[in-house]
N, C-alpha and C. Protein backbone atom coordinates (compact mmCIF):
# COMPACT_ATOMS: atom_id res chain seq x y z
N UNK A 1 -35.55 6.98 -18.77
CA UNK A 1 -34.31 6.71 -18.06
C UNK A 1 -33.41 7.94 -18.12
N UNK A 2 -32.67 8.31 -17.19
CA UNK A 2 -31.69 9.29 -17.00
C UNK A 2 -30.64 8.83 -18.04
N UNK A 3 -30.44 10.22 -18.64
CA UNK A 3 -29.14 10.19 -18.94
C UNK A 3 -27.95 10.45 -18.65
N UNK A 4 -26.83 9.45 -18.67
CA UNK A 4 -25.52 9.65 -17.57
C UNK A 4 -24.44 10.59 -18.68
N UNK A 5 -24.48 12.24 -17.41
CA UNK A 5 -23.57 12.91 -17.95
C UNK A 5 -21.48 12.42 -18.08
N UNK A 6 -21.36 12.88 -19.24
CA UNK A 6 -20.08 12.47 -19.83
C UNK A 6 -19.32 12.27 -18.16
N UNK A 7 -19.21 13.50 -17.19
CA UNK A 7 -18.32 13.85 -16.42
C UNK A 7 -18.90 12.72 -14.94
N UNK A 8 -19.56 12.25 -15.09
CA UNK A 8 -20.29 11.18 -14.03
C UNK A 8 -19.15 10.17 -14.74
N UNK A 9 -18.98 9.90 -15.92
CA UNK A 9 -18.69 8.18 -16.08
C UNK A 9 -17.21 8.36 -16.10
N UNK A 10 -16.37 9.69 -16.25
CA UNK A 10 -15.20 10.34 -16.41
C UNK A 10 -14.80 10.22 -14.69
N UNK A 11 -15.67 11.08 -13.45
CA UNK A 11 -14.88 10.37 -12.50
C UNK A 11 -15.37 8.87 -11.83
N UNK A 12 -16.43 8.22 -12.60
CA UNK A 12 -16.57 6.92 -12.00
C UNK A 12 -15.31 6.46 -12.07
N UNK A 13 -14.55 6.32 -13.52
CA UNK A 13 -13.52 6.01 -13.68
C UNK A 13 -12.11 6.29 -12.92
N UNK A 14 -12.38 7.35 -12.42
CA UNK A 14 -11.32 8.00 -11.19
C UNK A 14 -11.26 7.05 -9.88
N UNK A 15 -12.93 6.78 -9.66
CA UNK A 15 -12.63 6.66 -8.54
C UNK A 15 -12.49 4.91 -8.41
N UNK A 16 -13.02 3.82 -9.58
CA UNK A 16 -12.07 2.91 -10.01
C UNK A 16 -10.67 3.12 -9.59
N UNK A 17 -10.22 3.74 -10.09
CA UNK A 17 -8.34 4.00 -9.82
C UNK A 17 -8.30 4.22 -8.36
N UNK A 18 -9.17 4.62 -7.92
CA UNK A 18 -8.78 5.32 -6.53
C UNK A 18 -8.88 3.99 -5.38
N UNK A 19 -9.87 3.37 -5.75
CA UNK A 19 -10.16 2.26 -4.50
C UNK A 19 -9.06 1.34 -5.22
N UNK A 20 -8.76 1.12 -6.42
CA UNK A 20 -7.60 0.11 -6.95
C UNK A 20 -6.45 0.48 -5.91
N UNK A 21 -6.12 1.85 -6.40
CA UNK A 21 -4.83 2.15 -5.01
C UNK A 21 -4.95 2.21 -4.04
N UNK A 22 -6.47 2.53 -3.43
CA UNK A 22 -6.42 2.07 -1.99
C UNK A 22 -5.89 0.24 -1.70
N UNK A 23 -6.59 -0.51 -2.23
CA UNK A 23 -5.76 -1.62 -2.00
C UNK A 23 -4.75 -2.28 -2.30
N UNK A 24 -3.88 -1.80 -3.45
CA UNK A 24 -2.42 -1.56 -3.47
C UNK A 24 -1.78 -0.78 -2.36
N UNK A 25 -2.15 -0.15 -1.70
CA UNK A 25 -1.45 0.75 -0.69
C UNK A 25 -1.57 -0.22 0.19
N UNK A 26 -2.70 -0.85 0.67
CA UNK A 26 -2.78 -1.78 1.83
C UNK A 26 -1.82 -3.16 1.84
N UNK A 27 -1.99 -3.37 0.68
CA UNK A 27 -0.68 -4.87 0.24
C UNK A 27 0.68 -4.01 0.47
N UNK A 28 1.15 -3.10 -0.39
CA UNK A 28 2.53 -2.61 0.03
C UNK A 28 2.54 -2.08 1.28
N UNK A 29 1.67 -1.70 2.01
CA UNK A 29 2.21 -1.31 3.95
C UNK A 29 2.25 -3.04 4.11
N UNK A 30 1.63 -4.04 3.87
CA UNK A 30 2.04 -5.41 4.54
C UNK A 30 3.70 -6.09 4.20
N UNK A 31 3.89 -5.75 2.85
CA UNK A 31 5.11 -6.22 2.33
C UNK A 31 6.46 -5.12 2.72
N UNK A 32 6.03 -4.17 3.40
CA UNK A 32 6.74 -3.38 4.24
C UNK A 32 6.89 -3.63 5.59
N UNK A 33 6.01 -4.06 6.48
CA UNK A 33 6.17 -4.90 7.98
C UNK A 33 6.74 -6.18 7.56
N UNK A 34 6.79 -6.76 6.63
CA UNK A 34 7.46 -8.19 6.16
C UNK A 34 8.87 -7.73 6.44
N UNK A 35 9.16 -7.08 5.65
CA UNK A 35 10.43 -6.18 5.11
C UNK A 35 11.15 -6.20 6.41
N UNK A 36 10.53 -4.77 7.11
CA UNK A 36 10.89 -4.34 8.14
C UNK A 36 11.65 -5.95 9.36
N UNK A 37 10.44 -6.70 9.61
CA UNK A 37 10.90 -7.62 10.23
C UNK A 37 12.07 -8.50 9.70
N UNK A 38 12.43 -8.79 8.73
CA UNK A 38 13.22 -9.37 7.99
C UNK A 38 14.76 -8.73 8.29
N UNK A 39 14.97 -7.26 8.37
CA UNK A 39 15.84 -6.59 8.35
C UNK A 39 15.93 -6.74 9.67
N UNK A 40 15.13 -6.60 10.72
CA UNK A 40 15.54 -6.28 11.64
C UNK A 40 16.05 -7.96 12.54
N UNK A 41 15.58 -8.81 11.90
CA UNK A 41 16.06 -10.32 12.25
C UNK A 41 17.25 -10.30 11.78
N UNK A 42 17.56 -9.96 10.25
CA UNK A 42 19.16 -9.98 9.77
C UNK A 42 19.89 -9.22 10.83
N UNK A 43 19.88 -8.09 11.07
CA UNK A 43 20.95 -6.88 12.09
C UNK A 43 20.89 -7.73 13.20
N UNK A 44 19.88 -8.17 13.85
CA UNK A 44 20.27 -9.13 14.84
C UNK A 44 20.92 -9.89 14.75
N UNK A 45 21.33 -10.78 14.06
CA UNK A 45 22.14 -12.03 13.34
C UNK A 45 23.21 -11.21 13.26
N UNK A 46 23.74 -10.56 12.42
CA UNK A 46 24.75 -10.05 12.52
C UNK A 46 25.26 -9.47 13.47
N UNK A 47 24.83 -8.97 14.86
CA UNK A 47 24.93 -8.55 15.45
C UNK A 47 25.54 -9.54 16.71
N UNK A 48 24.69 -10.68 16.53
CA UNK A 48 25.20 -11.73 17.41
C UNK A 48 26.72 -12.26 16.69
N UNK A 49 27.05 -11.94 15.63
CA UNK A 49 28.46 -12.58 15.05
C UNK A 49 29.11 -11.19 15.59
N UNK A 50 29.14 -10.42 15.65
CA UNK A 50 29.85 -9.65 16.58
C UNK A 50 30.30 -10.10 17.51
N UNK A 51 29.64 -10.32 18.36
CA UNK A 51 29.92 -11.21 19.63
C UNK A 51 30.67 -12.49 19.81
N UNK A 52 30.82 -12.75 18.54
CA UNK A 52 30.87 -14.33 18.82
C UNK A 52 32.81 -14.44 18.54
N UNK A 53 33.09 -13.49 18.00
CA UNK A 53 34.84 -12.93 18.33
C UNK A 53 35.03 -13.93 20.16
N UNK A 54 34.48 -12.87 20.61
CA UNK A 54 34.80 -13.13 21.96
C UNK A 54 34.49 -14.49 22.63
N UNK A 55 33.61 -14.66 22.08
CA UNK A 55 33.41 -16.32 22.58
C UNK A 55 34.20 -17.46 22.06
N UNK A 56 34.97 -17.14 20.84
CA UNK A 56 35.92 -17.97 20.37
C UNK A 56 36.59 -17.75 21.39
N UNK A 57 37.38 -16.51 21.28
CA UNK A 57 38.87 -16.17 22.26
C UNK A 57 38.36 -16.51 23.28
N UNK A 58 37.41 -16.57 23.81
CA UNK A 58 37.21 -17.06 25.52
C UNK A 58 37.15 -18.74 25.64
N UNK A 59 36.88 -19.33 24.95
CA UNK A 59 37.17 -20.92 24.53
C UNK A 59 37.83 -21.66 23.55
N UNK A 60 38.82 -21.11 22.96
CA UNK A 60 40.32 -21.12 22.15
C UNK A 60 39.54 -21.51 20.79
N UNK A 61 38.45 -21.24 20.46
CA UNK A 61 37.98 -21.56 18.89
C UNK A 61 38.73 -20.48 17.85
N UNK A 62 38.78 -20.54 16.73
CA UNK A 62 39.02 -19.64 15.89
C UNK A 62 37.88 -19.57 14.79
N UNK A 63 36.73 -18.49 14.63
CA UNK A 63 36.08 -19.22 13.68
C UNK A 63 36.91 -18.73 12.29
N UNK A 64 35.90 -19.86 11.59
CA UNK A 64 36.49 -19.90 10.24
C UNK A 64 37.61 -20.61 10.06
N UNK A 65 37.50 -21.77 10.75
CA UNK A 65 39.02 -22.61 10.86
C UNK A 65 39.19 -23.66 10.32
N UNK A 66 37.23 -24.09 9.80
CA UNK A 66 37.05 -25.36 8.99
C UNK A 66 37.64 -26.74 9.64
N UNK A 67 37.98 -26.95 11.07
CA UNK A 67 38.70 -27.94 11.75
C UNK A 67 37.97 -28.91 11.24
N UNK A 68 36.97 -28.78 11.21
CA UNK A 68 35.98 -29.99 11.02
C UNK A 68 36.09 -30.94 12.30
N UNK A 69 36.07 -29.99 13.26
CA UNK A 69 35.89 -30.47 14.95
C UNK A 69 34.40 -31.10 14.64
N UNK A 70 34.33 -32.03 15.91
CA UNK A 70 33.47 -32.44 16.00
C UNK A 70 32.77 -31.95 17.40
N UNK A 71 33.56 -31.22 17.45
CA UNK A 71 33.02 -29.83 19.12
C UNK A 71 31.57 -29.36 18.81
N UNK A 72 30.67 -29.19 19.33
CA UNK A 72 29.81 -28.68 19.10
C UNK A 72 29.81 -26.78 18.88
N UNK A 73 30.24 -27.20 20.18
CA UNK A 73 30.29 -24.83 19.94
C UNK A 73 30.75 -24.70 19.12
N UNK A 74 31.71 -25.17 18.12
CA UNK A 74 32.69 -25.14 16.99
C UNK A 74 32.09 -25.33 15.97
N UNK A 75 31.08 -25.92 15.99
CA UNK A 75 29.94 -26.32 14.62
C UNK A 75 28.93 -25.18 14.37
N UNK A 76 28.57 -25.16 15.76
CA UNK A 76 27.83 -23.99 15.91
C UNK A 76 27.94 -22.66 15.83
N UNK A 77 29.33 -22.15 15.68
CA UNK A 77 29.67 -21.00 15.34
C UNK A 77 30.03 -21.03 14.12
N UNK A 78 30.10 -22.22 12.99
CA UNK A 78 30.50 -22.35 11.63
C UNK A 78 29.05 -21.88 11.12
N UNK A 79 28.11 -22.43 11.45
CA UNK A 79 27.08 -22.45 11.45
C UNK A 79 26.66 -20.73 11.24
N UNK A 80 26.74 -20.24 12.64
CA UNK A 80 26.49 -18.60 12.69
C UNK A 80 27.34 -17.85 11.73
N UNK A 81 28.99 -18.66 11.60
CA UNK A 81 29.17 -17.44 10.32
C UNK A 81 28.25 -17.47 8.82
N UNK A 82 28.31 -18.87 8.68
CA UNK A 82 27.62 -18.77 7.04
C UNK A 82 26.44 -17.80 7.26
N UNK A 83 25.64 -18.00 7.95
CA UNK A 83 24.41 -17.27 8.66
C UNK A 83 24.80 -15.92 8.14
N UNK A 84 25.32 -15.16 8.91
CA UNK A 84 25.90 -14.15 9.10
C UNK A 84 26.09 -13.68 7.39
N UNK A 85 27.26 -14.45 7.32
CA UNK A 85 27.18 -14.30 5.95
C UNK A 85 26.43 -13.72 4.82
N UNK A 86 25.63 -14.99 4.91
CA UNK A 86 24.44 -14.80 4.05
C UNK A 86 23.56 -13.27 4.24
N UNK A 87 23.20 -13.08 5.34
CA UNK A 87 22.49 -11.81 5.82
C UNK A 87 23.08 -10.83 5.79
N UNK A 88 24.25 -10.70 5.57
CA UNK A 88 25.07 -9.15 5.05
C UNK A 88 25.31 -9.08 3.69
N UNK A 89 25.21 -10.48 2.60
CA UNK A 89 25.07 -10.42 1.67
C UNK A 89 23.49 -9.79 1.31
N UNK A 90 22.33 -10.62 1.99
CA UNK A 90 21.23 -10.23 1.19
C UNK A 90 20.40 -8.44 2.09
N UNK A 91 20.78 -7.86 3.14
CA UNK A 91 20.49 -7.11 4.08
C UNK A 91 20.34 -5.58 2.91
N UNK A 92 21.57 -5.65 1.99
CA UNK A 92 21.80 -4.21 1.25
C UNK A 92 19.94 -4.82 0.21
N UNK A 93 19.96 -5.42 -0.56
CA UNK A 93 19.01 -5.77 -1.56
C UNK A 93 17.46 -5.52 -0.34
N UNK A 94 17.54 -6.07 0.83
CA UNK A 94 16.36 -5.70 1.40
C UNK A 94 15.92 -4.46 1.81
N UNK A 95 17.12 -3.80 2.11
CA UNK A 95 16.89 -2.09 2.44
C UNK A 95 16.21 -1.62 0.69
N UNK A 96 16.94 -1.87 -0.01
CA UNK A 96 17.23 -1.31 -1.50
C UNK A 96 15.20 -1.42 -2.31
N UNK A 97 14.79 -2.75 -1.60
CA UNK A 97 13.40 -3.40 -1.60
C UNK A 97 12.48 -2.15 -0.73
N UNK A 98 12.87 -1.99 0.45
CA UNK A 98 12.10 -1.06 1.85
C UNK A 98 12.20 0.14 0.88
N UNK A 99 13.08 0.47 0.41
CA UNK A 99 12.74 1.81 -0.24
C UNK A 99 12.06 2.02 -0.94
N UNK A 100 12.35 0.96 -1.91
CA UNK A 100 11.59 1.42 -3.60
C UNK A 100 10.28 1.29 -2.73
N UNK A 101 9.55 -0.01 -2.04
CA UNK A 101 8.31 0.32 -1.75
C UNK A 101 7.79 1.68 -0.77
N UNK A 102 8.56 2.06 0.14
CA UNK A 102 8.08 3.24 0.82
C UNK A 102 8.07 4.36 -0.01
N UNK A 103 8.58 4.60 -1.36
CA UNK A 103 9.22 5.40 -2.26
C UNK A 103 7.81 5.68 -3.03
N UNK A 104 7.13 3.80 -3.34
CA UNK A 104 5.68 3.77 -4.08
C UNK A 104 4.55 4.51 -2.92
N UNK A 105 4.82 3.93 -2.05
CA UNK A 105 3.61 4.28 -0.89
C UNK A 105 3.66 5.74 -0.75
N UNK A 106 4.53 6.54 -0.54
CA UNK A 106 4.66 8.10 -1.04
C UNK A 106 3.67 8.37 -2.26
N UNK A 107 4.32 7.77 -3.78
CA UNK A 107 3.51 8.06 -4.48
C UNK A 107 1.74 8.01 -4.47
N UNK A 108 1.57 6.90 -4.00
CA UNK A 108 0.01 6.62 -4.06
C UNK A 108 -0.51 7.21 -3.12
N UNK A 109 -0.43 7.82 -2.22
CA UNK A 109 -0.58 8.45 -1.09
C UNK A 109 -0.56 9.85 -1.24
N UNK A 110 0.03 10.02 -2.00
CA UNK A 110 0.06 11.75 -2.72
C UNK A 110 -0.90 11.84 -3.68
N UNK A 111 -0.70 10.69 -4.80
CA UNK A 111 -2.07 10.71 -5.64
C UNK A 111 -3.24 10.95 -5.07
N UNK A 112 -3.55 9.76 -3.68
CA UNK A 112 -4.92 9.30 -2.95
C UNK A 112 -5.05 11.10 -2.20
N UNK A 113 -4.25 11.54 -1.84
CA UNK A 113 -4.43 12.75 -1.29
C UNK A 113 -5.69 13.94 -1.23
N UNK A 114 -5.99 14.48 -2.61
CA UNK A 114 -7.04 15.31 -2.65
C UNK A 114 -8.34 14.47 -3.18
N UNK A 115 -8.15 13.37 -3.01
CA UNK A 115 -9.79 12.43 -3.32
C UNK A 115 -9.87 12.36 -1.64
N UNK A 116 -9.08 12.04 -0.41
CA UNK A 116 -9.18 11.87 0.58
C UNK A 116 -9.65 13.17 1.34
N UNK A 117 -9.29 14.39 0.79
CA UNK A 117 -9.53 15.58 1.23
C UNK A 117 -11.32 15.92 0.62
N UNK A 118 -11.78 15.58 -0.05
CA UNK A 118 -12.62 15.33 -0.90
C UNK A 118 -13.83 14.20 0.32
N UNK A 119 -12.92 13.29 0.37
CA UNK A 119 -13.57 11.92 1.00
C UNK A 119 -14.45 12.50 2.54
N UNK A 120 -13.41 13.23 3.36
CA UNK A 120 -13.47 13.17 4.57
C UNK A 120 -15.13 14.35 4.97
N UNK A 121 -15.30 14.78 4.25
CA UNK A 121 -16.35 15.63 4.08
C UNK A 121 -17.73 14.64 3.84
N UNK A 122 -17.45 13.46 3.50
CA UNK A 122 -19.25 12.62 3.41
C UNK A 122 -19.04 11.99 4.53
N UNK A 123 -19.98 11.57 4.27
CA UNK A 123 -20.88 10.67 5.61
C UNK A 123 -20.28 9.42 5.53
N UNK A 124 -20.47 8.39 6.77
CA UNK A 124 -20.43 7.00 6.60
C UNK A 124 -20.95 6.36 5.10
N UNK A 125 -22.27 6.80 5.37
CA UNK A 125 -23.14 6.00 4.61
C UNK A 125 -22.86 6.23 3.04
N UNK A 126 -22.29 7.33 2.85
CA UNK A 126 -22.24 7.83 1.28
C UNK A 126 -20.38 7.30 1.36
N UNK A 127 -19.76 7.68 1.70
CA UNK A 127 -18.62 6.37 1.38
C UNK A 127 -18.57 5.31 1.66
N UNK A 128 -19.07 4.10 2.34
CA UNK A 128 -19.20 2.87 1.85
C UNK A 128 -20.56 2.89 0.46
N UNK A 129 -21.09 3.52 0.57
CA UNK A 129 -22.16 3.36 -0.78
C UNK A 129 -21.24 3.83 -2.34
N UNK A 130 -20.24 5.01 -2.21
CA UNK A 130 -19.02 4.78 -2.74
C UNK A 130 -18.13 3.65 -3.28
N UNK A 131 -17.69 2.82 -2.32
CA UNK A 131 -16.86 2.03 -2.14
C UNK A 131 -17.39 0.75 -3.07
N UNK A 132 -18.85 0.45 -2.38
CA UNK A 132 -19.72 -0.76 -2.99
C UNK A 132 -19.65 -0.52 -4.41
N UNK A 133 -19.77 0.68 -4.63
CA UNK A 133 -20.04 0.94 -6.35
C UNK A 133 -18.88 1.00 -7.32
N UNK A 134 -17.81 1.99 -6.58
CA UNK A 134 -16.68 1.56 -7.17
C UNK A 134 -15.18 0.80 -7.09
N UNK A 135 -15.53 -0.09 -5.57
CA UNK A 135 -14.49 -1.28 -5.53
C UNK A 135 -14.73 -2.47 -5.46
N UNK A 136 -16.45 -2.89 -4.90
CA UNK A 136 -16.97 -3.50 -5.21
C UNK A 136 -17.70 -4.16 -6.57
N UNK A 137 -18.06 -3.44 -7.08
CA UNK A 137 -18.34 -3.21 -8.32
C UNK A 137 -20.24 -3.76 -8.27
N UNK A 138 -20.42 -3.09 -7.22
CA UNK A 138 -22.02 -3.41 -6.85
C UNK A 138 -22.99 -2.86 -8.03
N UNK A 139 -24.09 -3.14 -7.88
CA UNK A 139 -24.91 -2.16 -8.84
C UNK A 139 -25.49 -1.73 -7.41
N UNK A 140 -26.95 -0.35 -8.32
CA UNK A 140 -27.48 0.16 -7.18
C UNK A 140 -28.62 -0.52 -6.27
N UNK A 141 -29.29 -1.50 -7.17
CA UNK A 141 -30.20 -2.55 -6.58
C UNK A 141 -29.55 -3.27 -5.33
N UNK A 142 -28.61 -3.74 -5.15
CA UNK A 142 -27.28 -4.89 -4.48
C UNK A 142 -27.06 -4.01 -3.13
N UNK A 143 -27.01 -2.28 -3.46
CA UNK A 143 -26.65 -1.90 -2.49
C UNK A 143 -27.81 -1.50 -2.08
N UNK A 144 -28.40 -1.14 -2.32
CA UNK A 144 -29.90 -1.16 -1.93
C UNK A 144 -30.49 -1.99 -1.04
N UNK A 145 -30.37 -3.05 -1.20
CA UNK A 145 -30.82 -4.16 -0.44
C UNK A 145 -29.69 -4.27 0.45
N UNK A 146 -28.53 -4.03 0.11
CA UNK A 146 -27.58 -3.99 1.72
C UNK A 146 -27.61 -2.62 2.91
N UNK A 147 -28.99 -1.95 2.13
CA UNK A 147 -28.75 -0.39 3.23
C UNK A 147 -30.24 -0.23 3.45
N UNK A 148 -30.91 -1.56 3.04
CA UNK A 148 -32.17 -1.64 3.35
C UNK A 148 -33.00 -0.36 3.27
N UNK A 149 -33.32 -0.05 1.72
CA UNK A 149 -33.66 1.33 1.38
C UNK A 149 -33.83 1.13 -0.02
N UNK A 150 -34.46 2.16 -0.57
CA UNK A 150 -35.08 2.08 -2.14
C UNK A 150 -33.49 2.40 -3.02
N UNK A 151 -34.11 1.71 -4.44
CA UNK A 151 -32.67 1.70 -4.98
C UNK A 151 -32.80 3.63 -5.22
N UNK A 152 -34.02 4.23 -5.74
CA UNK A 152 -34.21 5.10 -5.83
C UNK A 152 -33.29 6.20 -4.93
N UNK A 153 -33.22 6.10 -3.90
CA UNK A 153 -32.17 6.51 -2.84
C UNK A 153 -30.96 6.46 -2.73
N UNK A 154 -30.78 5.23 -3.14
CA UNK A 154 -28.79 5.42 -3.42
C UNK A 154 -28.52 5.77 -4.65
N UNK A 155 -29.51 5.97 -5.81
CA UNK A 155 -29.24 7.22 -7.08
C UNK A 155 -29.15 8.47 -6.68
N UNK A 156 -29.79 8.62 -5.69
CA UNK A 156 -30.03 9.98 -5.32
C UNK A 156 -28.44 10.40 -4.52
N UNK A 157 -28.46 9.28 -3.40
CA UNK A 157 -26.77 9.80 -2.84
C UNK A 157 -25.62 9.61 -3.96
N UNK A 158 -26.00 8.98 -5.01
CA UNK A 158 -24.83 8.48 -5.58
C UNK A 158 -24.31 9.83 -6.42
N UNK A 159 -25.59 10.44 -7.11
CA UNK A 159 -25.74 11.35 -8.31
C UNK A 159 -24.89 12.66 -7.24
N UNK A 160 -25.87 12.71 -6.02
CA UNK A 160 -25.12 14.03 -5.17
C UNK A 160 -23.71 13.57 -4.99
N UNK A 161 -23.30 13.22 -4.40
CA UNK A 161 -21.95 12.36 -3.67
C UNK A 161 -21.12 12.78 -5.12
N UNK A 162 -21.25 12.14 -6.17
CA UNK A 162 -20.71 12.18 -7.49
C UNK A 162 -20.29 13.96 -8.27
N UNK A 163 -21.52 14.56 -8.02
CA UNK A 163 -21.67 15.75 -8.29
C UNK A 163 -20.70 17.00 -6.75
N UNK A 164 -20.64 16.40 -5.47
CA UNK A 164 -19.59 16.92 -4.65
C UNK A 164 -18.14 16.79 -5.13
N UNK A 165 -18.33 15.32 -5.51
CA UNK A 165 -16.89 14.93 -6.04
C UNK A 165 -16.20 15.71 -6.75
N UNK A 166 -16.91 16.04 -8.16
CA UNK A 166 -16.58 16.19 -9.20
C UNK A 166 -16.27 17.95 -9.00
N UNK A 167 -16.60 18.67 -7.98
CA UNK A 167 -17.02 20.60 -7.57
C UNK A 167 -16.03 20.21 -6.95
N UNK A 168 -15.29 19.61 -5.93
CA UNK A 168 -14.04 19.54 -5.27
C UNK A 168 -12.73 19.25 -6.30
N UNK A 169 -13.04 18.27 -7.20
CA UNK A 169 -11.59 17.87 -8.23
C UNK A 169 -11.59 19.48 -9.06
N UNK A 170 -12.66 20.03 -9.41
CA UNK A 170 -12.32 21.10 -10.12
C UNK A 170 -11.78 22.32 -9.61
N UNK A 171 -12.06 22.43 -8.50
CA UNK A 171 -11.52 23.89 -7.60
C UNK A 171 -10.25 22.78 -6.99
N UNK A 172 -9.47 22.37 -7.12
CA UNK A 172 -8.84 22.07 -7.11
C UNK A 172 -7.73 21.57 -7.95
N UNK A 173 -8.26 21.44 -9.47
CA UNK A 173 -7.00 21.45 -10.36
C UNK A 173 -7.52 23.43 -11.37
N UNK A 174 -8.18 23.56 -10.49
CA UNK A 174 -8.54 24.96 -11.13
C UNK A 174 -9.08 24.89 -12.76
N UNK A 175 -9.69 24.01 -13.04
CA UNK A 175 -10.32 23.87 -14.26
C UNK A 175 -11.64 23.41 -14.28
N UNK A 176 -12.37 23.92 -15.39
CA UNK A 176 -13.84 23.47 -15.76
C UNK A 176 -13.44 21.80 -16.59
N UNK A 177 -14.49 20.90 -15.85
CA UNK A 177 -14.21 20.40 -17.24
C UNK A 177 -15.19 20.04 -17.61
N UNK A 178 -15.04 20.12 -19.36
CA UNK A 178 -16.04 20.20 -20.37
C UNK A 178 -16.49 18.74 -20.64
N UNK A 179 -17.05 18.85 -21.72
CA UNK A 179 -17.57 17.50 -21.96
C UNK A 179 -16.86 16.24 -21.76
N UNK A 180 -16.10 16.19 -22.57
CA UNK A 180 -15.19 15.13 -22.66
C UNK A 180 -13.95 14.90 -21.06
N UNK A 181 -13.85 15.98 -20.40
CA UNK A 181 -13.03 15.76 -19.23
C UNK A 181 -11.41 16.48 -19.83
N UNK A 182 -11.77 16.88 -20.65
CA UNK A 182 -10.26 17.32 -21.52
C UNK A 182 -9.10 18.11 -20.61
N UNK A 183 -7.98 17.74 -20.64
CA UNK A 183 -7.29 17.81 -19.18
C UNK A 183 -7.39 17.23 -17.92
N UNK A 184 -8.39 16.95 -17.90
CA UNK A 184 -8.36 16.80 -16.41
C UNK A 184 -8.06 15.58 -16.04
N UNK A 185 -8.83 14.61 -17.02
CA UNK A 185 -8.50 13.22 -16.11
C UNK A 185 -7.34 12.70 -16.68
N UNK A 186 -6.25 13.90 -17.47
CA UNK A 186 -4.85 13.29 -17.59
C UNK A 186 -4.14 13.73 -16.08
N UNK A 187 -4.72 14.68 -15.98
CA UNK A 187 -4.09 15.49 -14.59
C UNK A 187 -4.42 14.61 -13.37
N UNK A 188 -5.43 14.00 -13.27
CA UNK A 188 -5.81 13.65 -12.11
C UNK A 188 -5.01 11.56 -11.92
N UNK A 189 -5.12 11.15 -13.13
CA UNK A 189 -5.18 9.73 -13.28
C UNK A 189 -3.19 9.78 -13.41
N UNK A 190 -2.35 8.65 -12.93
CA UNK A 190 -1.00 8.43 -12.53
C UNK A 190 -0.82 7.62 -13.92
């Protein structure tokens, strides 16, 4: 049986982290279109209480008058202020939310950066055979039988693929690394 060099199981472990943040990145871009829509429903709302000045004065309402009319438009604009209200109260905390996450998505995206620069250089077939192994958490038999091919073969892309990997992270943090990974996978891992 082969023996698995130190620096094989050093960036398996990388690239664990790496497909982890790929799908953290994908949940925070969703909770960011949440966001986004949310804000942009509040500014509307508020935006319509703008308006709604004028529609008092154009039908002698005053809002905020608590008449406790039993007018409808009069209910209905009590109605739009609390509304209103409420959405200029919670509007600052949702921007304050849009940031911190676009703030994270920066980060992981800068991390994901030179594994992606790294990435774009294989093939189809050798990044999903990637992916299976380290977000899936496939073995090589599993993927084997999903690429209809000897397991013998996806050792072979895995070991190369692994060994590209690992010649790109180093000319790129400008270091050898030795046995143990010393430096590097503090440098590389968030």
């Amino acid at each position: 049986m082969k023996r698995i060099k130190p620096w094989e199981t050093l960036i398996g472990k990388i690239l664990v982290k790496y497909y982890h943040k790929q799908s953290r990145l994908e949940q925070l871009r969703g909770i960011e279109v949440i966001l986004l829509g949310d804000i942009r429903e509040m500014e509307e709302t508020i935006k319509c209480m703008m308006d709604t000045p004028k529609m008092t004065a154009k039908y002698g309402y005053s809002p905020g008058g608590g008449s406790g009319c039993s007018d409808p438009l009069a209910s209905m604009i009590e109605r739009l202020e609390i509304t209103t209200q409420k959405a200029q109260q919670l509007l600052p905390d949702k921007y304050k939310r849009l940031i911190s996450i676009r703030y994270r998505i920066h980060e992981i995206r800068e991390w994901m950066a030179p594994f992606d620069i790294a990435f774009n250089r294989l093939t189809e077939e050798e990044k999903r055979i990637l992916e299976m192994k380290y977000s899936w958490r496939r073995s090589n038999r599993s993927i084997a039988d999903m690429f209809h091919c000897t397991e013998k073969r996806i050792r072979s892309i895995h070991y190369k693929v692994i060994k590209y990997v690992t010649i790109c992270f180093q000319k790129q943090s400008g270091r050898k690394m030795d046995a143990h990974g010393a430096g590097f996978y503090d440098r590389i891992v968030v």
